[in-house]
C-alpha atoms as a PDB file:
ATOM      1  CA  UNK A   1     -27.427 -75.540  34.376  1.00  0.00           C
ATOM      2  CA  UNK A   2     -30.311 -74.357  32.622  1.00  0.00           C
ATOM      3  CA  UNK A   3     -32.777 -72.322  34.855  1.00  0.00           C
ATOM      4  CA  UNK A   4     -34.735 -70.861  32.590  1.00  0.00           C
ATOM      5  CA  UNK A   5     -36.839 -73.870  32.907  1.00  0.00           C
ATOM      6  CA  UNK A   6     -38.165 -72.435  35.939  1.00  0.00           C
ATOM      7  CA  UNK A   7     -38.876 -69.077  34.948  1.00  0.00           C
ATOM      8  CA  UNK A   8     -43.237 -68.558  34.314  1.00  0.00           C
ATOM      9  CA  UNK A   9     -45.437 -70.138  36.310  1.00  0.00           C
ATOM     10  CA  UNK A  10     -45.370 -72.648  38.818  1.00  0.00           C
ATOM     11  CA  UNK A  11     -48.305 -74.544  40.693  1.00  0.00           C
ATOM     12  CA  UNK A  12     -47.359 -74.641  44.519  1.00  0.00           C
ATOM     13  CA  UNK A  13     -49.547 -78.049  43.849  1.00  0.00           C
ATOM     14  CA  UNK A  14     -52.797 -79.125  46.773  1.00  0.00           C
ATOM     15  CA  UNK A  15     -52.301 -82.638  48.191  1.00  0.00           C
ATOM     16  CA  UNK A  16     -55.786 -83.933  48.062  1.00  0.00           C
ATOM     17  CA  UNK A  17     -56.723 -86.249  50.897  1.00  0.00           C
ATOM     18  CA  UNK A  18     -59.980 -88.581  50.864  1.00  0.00           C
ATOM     19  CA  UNK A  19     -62.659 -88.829  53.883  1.00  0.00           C
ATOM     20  CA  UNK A  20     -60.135 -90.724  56.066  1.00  0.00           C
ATOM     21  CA  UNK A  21     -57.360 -88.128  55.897  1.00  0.00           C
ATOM     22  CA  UNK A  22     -55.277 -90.797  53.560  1.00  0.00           C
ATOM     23  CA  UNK A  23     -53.548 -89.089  50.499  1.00  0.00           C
ATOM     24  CA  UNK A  24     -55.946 -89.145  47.424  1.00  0.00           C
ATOM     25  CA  UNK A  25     -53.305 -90.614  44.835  1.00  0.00           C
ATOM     26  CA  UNK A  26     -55.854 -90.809  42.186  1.00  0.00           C
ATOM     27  CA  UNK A  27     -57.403 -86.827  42.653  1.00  0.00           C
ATOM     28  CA  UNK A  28     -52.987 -86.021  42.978  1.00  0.00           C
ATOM     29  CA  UNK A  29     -52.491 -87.430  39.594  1.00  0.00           C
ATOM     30  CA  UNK A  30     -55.626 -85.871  37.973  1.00  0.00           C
ATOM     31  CA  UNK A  31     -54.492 -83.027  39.289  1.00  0.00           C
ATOM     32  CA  UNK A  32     -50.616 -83.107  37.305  1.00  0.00           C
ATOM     33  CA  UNK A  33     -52.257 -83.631  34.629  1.00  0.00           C
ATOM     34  CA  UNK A  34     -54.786 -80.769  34.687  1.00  0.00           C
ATOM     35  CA  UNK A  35     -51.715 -78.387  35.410  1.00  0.00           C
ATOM     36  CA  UNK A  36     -49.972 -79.481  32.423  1.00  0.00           C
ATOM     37  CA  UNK A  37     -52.939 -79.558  29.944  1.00  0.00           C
ATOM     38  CA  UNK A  38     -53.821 -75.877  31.132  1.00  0.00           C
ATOM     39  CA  UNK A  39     -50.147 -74.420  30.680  1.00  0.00           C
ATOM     40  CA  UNK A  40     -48.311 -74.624  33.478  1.00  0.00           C
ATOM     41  CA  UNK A  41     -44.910 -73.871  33.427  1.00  0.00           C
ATOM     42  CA  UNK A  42     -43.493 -76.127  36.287  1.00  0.00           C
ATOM     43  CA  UNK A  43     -45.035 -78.186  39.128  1.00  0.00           C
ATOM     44  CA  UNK A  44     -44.088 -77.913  42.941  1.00  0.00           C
ATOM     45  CA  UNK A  45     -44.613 -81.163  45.412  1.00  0.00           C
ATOM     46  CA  UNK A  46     -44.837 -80.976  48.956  1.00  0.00           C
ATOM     47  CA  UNK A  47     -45.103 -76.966  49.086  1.00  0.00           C
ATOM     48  CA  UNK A  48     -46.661 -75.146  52.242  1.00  0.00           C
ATOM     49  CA  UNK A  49     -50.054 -75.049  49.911  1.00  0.00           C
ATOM     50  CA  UNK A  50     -49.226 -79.395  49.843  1.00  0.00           C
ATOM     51  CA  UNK A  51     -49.888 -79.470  53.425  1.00  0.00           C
ATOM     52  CA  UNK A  52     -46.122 -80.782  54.252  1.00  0.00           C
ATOM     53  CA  UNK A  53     -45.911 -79.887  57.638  1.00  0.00           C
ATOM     54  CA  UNK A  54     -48.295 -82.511  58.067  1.00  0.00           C
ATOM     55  CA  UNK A  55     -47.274 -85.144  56.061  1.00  0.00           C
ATOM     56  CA  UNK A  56     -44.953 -87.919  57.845  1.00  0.00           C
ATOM     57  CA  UNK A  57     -41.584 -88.382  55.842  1.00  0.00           C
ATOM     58  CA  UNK A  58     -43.409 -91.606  53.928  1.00  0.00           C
ATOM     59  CA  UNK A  59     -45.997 -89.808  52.519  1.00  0.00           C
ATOM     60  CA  UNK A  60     -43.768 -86.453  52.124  1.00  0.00           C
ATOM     61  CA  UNK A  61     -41.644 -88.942  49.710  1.00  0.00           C
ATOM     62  CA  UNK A  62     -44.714 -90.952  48.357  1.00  0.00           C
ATOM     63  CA  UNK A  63     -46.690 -87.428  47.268  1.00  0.00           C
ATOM     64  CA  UNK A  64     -43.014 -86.484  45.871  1.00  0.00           C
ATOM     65  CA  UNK A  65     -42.985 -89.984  44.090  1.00  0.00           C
ATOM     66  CA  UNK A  66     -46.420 -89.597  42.575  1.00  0.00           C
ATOM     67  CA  UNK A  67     -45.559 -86.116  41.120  1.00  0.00           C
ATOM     68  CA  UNK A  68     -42.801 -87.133  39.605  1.00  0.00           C
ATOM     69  CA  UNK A  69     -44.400 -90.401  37.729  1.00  0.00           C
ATOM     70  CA  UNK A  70     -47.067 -88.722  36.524  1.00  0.00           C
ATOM     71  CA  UNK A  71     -45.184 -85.985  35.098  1.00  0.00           C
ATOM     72  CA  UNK A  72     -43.302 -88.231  33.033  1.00  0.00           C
ATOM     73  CA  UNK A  73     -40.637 -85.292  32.154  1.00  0.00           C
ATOM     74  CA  UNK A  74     -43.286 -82.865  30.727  1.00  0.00           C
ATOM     75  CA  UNK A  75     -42.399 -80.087  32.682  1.00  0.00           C
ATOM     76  CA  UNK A  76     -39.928 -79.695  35.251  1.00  0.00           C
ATOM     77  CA  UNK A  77     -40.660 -80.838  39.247  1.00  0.00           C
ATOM     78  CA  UNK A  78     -39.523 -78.593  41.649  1.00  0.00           C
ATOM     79  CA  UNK A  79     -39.690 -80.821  45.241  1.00  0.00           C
ATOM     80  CA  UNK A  80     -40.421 -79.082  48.369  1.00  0.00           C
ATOM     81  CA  UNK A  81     -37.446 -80.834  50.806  1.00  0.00           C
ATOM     82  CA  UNK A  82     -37.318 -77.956  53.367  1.00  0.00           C
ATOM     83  CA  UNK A  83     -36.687 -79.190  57.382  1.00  0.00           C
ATOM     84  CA  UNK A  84     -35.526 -76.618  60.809  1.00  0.00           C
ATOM     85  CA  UNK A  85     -33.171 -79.817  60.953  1.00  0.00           C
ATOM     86  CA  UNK A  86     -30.518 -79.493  58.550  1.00  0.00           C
ATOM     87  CA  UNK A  87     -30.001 -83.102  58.112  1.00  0.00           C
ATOM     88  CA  UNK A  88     -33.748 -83.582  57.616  1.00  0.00           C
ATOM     89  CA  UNK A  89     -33.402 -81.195  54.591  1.00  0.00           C
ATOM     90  CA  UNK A  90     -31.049 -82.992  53.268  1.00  0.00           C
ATOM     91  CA  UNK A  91     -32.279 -86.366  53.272  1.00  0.00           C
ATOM     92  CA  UNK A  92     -35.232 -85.289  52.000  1.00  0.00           C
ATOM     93  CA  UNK A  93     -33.372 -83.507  49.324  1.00  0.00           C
ATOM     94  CA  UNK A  94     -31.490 -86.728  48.704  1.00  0.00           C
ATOM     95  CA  UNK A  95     -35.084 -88.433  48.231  1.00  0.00           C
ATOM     96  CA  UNK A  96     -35.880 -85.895  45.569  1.00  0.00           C
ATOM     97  CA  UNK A  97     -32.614 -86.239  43.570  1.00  0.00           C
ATOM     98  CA  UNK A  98     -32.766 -90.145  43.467  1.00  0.00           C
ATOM     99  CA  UNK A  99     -36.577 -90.229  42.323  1.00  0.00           C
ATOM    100  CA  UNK A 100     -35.568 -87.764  39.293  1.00  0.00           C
ATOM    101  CA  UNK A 101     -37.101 -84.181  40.596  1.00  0.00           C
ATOM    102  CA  UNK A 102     -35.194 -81.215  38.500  1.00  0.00           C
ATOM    103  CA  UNK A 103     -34.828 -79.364  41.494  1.00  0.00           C
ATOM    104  CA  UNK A 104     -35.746 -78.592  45.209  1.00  0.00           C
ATOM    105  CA  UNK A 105     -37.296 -75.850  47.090  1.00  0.00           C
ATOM    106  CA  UNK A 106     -35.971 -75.325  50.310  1.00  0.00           C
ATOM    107  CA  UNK A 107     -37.457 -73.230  53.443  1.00  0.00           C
ATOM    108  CA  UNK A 108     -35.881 -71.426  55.842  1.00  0.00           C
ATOM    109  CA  UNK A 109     -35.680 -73.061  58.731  1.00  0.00           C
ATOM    110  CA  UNK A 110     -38.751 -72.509  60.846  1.00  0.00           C
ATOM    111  CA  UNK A 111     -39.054 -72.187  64.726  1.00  0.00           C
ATOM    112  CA  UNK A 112     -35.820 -72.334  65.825  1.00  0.00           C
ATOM    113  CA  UNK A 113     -34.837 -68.728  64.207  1.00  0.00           C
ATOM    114  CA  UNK A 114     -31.190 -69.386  63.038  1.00  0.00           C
ATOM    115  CA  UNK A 115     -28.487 -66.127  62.959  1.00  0.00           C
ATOM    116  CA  UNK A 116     -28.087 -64.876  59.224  1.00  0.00           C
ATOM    117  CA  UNK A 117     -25.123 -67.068  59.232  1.00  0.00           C
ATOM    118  CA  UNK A 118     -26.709 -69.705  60.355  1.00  0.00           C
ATOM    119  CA  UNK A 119     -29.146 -69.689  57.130  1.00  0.00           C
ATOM    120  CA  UNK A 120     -25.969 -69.476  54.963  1.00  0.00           C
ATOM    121  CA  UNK A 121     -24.702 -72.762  56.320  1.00  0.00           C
ATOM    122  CA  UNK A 122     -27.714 -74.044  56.738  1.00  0.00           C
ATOM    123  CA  UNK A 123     -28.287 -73.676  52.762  1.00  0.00           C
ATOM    124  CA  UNK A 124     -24.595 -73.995  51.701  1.00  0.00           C
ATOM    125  CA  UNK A 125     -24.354 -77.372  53.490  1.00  0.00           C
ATOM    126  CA  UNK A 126     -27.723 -79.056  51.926  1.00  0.00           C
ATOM    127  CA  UNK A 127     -26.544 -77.598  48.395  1.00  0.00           C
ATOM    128  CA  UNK A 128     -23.215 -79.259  48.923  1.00  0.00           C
ATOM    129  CA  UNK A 129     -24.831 -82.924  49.774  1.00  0.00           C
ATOM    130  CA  UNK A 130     -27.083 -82.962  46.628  1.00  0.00           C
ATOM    131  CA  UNK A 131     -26.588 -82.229  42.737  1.00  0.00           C
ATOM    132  CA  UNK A 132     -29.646 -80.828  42.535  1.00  0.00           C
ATOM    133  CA  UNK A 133     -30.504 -77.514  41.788  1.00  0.00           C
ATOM    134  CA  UNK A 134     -32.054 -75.314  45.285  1.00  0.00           C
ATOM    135  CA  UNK A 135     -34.290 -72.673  44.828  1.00  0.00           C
ATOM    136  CA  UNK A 136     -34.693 -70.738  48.878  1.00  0.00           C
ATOM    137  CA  UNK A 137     -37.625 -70.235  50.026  1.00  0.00           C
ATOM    138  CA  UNK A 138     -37.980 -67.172  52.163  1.00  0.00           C
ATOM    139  CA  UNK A 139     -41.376 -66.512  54.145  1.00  0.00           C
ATOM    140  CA  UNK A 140     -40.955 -65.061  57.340  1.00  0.00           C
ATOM    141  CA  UNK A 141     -44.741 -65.202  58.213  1.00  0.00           C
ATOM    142  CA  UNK A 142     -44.613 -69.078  58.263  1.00  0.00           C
ATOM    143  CA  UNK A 143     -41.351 -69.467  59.367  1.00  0.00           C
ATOM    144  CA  UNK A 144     -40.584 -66.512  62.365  1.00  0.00           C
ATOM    145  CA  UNK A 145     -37.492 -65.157  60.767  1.00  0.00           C
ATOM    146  CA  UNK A 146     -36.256 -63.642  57.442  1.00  0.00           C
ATOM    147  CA  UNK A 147     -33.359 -64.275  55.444  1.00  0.00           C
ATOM    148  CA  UNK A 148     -31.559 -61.112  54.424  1.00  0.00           C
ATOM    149  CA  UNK A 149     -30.901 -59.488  51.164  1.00  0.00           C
ATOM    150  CA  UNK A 150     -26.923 -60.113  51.931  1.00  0.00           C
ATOM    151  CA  UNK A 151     -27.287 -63.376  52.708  1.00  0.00           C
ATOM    152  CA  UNK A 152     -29.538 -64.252  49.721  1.00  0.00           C
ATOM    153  CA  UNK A 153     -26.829 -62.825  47.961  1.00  0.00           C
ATOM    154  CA  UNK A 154     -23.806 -64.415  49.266  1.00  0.00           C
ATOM    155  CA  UNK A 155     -25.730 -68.250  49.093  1.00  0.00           C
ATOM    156  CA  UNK A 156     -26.286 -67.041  45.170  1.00  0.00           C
ATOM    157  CA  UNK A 157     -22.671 -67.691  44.509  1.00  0.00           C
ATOM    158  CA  UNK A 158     -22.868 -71.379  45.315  1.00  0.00           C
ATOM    159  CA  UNK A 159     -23.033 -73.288  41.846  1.00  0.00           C
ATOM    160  CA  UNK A 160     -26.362 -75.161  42.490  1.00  0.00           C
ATOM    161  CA  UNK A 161     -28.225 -72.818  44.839  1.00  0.00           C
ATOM    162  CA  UNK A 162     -29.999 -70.758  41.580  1.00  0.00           C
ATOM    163  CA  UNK A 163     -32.407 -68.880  43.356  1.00  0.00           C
ATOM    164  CA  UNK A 164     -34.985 -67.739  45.405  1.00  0.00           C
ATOM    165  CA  UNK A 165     -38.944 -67.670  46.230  1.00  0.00           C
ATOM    166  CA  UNK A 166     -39.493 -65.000  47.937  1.00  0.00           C
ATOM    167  CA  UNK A 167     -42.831 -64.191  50.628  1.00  0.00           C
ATOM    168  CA  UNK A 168     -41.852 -61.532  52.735  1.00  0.00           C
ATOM    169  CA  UNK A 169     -43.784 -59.148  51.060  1.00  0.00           C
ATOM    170  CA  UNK A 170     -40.527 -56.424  51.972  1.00  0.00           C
ATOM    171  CA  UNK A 171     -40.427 -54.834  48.734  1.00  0.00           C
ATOM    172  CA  UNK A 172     -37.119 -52.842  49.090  1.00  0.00           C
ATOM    173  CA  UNK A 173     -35.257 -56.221  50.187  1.00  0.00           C
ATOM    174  CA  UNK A 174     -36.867 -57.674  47.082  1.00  0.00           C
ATOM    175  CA  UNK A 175     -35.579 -55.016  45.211  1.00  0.00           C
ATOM    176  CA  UNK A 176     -31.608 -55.089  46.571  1.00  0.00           C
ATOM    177  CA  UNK A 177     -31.923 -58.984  45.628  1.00  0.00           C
ATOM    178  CA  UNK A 178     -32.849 -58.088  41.967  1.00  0.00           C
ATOM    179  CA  UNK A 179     -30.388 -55.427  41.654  1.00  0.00           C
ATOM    180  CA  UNK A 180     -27.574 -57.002  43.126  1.00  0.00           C
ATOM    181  CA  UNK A 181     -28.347 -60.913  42.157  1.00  0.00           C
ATOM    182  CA  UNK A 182     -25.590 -62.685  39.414  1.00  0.00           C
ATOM    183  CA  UNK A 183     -27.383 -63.073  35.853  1.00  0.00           C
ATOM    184  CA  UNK A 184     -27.894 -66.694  36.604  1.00  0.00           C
ATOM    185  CA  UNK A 185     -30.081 -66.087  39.831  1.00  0.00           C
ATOM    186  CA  UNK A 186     -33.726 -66.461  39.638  1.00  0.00           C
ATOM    187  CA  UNK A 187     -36.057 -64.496  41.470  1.00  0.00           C
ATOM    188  CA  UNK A 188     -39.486 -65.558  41.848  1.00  0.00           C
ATOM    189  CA  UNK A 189     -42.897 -63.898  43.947  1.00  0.00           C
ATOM    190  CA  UNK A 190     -44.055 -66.308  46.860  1.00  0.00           C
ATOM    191  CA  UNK A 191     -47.023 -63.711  46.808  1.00  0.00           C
ATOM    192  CA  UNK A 192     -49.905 -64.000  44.034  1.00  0.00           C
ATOM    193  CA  UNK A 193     -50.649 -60.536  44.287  1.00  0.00           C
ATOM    194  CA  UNK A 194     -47.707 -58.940  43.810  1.00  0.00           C
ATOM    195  CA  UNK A 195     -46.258 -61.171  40.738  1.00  0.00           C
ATOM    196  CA  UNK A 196     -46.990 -58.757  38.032  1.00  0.00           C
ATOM    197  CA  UNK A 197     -45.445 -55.874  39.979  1.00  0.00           C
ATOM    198  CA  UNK A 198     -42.417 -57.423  41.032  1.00  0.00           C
ATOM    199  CA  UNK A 199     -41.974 -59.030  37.321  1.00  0.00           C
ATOM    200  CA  UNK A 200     -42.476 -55.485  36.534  1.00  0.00           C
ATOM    201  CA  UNK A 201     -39.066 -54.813  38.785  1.00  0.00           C
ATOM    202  CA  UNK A 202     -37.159 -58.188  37.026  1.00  0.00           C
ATOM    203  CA  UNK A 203     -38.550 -61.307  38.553  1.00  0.00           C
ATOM    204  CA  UNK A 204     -38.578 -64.428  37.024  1.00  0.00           C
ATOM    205  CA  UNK A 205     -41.985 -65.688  37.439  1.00  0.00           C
ATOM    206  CA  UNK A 206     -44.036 -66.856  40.485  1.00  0.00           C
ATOM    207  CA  UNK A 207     -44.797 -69.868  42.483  1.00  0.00           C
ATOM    208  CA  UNK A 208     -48.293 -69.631  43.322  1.00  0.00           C
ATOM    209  CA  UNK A 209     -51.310 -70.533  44.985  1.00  0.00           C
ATOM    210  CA  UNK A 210     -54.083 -69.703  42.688  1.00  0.00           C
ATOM    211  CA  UNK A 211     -52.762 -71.686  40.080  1.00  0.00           C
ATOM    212  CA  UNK A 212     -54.498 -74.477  41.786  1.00  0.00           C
ATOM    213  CA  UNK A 213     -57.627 -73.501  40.899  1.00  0.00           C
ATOM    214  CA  UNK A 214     -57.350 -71.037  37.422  1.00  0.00           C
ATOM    215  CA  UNK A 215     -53.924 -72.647  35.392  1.00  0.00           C
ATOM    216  CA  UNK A 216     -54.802 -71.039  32.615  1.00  0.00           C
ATOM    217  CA  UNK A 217     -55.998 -67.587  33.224  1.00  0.00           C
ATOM    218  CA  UNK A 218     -53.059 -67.175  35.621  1.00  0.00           C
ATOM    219  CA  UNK A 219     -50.372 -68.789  33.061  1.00  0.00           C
ATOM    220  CA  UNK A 220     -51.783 -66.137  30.490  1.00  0.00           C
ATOM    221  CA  UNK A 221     -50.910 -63.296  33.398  1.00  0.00           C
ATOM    222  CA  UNK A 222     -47.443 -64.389  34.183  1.00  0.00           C
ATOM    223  CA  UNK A 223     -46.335 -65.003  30.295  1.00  0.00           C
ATOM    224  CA  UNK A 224     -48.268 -61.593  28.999  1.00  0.00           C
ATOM    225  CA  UNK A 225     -45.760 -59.795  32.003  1.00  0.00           C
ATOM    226  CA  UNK A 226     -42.877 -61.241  31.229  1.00  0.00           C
ATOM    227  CA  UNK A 227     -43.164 -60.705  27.628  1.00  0.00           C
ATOM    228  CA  UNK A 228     -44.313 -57.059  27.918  1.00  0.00           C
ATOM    229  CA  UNK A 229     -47.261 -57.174  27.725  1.00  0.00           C
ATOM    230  CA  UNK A 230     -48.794 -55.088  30.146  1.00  0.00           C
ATOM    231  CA  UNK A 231     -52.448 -53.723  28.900  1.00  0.00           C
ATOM    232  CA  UNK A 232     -52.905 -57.598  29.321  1.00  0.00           C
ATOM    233  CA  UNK A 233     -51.155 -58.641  32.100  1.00  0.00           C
ATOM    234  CA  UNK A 234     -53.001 -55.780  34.007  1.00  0.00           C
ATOM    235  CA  UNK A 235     -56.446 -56.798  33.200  1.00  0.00           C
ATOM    236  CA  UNK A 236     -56.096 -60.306  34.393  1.00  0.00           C
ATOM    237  CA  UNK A 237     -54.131 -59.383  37.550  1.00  0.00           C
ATOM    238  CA  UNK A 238     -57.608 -57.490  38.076  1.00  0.00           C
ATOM    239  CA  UNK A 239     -59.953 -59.533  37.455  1.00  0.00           C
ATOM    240  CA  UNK A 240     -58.057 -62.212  39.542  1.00  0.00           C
ATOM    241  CA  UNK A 241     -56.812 -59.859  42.082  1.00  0.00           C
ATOM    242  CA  UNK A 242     -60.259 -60.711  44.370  1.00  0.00           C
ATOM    243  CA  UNK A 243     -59.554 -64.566  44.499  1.00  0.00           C
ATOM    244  CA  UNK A 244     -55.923 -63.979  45.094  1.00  0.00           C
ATOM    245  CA  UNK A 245     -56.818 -62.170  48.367  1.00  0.00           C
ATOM    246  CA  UNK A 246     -59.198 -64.841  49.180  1.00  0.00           C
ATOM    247  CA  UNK A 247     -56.711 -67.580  48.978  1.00  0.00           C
ATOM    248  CA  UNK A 248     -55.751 -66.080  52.163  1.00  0.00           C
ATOM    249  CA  UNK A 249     -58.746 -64.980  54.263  1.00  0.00           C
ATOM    250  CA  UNK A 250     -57.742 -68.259  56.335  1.00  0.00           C
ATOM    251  CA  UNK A 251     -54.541 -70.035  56.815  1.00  0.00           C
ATOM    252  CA  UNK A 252     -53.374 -71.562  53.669  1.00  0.00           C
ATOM    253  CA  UNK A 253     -54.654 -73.724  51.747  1.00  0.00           C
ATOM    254  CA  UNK A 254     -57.730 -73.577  53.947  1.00  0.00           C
ATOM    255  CA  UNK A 255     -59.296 -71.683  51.200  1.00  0.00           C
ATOM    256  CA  UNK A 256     -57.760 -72.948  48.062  1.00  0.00           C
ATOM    257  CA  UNK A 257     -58.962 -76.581  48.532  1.00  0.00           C
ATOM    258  CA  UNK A 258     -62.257 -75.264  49.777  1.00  0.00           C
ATOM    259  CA  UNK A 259     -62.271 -73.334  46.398  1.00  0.00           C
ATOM    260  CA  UNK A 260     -61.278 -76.229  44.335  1.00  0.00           C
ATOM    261  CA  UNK A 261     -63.986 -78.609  46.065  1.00  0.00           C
ATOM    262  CA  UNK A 262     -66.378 -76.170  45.197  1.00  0.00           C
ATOM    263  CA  UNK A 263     -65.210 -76.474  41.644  1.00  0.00           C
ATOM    264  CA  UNK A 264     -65.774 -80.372  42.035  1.00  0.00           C
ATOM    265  CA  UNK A 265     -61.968 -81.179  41.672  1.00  0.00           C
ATOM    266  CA  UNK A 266     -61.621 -82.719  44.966  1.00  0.00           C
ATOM    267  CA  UNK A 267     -62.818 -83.120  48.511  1.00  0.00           C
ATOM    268  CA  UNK A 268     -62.069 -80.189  51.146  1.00  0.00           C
ATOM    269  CA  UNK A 269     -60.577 -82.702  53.700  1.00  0.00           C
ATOM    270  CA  UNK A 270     -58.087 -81.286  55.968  1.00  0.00           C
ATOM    271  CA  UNK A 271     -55.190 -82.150  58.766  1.00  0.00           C
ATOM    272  CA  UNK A 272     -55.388 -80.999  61.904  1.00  0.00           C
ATOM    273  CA  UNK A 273     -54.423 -78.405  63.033  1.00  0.00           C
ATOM    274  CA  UNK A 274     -56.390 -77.377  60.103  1.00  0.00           C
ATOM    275  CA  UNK A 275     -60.134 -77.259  59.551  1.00  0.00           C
ATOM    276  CA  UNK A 276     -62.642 -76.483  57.061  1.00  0.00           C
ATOM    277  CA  UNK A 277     -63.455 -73.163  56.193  1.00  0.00           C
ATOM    278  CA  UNK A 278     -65.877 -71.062  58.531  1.00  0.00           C
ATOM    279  CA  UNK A 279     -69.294 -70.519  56.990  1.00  0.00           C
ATOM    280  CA  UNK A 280     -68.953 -66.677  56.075  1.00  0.00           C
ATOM    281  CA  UNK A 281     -65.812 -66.698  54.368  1.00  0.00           C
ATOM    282  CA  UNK A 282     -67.032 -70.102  52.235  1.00  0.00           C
ATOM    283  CA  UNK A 283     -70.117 -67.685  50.900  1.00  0.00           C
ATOM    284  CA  UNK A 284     -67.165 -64.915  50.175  1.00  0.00           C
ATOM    285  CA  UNK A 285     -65.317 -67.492  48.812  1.00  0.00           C
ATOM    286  CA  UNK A 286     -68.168 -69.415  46.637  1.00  0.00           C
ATOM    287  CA  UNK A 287     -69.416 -65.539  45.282  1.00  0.00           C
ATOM    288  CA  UNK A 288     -65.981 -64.530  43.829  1.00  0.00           C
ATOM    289  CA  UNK A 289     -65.347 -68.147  42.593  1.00  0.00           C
ATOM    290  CA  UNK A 290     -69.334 -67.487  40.917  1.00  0.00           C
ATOM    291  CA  UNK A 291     -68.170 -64.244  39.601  1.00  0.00           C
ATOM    292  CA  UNK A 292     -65.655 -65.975  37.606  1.00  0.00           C
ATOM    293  CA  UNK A 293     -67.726 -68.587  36.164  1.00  0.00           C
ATOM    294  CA  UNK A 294     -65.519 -71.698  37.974  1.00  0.00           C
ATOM    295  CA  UNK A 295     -68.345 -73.604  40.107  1.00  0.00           C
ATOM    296  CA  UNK A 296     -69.224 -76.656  39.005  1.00  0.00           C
ATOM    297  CA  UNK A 297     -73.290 -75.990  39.175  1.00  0.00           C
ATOM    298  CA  UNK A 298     -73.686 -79.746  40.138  1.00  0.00           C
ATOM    299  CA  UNK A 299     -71.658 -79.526  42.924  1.00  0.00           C
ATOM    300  CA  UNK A 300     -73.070 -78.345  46.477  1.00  0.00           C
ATOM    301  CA  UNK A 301     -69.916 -78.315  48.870  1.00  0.00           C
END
């Protein structure tokens, strides 16, 4: 199994929706493409940043059909197929393996706060239903719970589970995970800001946000780390270090797609519970985006 196919950078991809809260298939595929033709490593469907909690289980498969197609096999797809319902997961995960994704990203399970051997199970049984390759994802501040480094470590010795995304920010677990994983694990940051550190310790790459809105500068970042070189690495992780913080003044990907309609790239439309961005963070927002030269000066959103 070749996972170093999903080492670099990967685009936790936006699911654009037009004015009537209806998937935007034609912004979604301008939007593959753009990834690809600035860099990006590999591209991730149905993420939290695609707004999957609130898409139904037709559109969560349509968005992951879409992706798919339009890559056409240019880069690997990574398919978000996470559920709290095991059986959820796995039909979703069954979805993604018949439609031709290269592998799945799957979230802890959310809300109902499973025992540490209750996320081994959960895992080992969806890995054991599909021949897919499953990345975890672990992100305690979304999900109310956090999957150990002992248990990361024990699901790393099933064939197809290959590694891990990792958002919970705990450095030292991090850490334990990287020292202790088998050569054949991946680890990769679930936070922007702290990819070029914790590719500094041995990750893999990243699975990020910003992505959305600067592929390229942020591709240059993650390949400069992970070939050594820092002087370079460091002075992008600067000068993006202020939008990656902004990404998350409000809920993601509250900011992100109000970013990226700013840049003209789509429309800021939203699900409830979500809602456009309040007015003083969209000035915070619209000055850093300014102070990297991305607004689109025709475009008044």
């Amino acid at each position: 199994m070749n996972i170093e196919q999903f080492r670099g950078s990967t685009v936790a991809l936006i699911t654009p929706f037009d004015k009537k809260g209806q998937i935007d298939e034609i912004k979604l595929r301008m939007l593959v493409d753009r990834q690809i033709d600035m860099g990006t490593n590999v591209i991730l469907a149905c993420g939290t940043t695609g707004e999957s909690a609130t898409l139904s289980h037709t559109e969560h498969q349509r968005v992951m059909d879409i992706v798919i197609e339009q890559v056409n096999h240019r880069v690997p797809v990574i398919c978000g197929a996470g559920s709290n319902a095991t059986h959820e997961a796995i039909s979703l995960s069954k979805h993604a393996e018949v439609q031709g994704a290269d592998a799945i990203l799957s979230v802890g399970p959310y809300y109902n706060k499973p025992t540490q051997e209750g996320f081994y199970r959960h895992f080992r049984t969806i890995a054991e239903s599909v021949g897919l390759p499953l990345i975890i994802y672990n992100v305690p501040g979304r999900t109310g719970s956090n999957i150990d480094a002992k248990t990361v470590l024990r699901l790393a010795e099933i064939d197809n589970i290959i590694g891990i995304k990792e958002a919970s920010g705990n450095m030292s677990q991090i850490m334990n995970i990287l020292r202790d994983r088998p050569a054949d694990f991946l680890v990769l940051s679930g936070d922007d800001a702290l990819s070029l550190p914790l590719i500094a310790l041995g990750c893999d790459g990243t699975i990020s946000v910003i992505v959305n809105e600067v592929p390229d500068l942020f591709n240059q970042m993650i390949t400069s780390a992970l070939e050594g070189n820092w002087n370079r690495a460091r002075e992008l992780h600067q000068r993006l270090l202020p939008l990656m913080e902004a990404n998350f003044i409000e809920s993601n990907p509250i900011p992100v797609k109000t970013a990226m309609a700013m840049m003209g790239l789509i429309e800021a439309n939203f699900r409830l519970p979500l809602v456009e961005m309040a007015p003083r963070n969209r000035e915070t927002l619209r000055a850093i985006l300014d102070d990297l030269n991305l607004l689109n000066s025709n475009n008044q959103q």
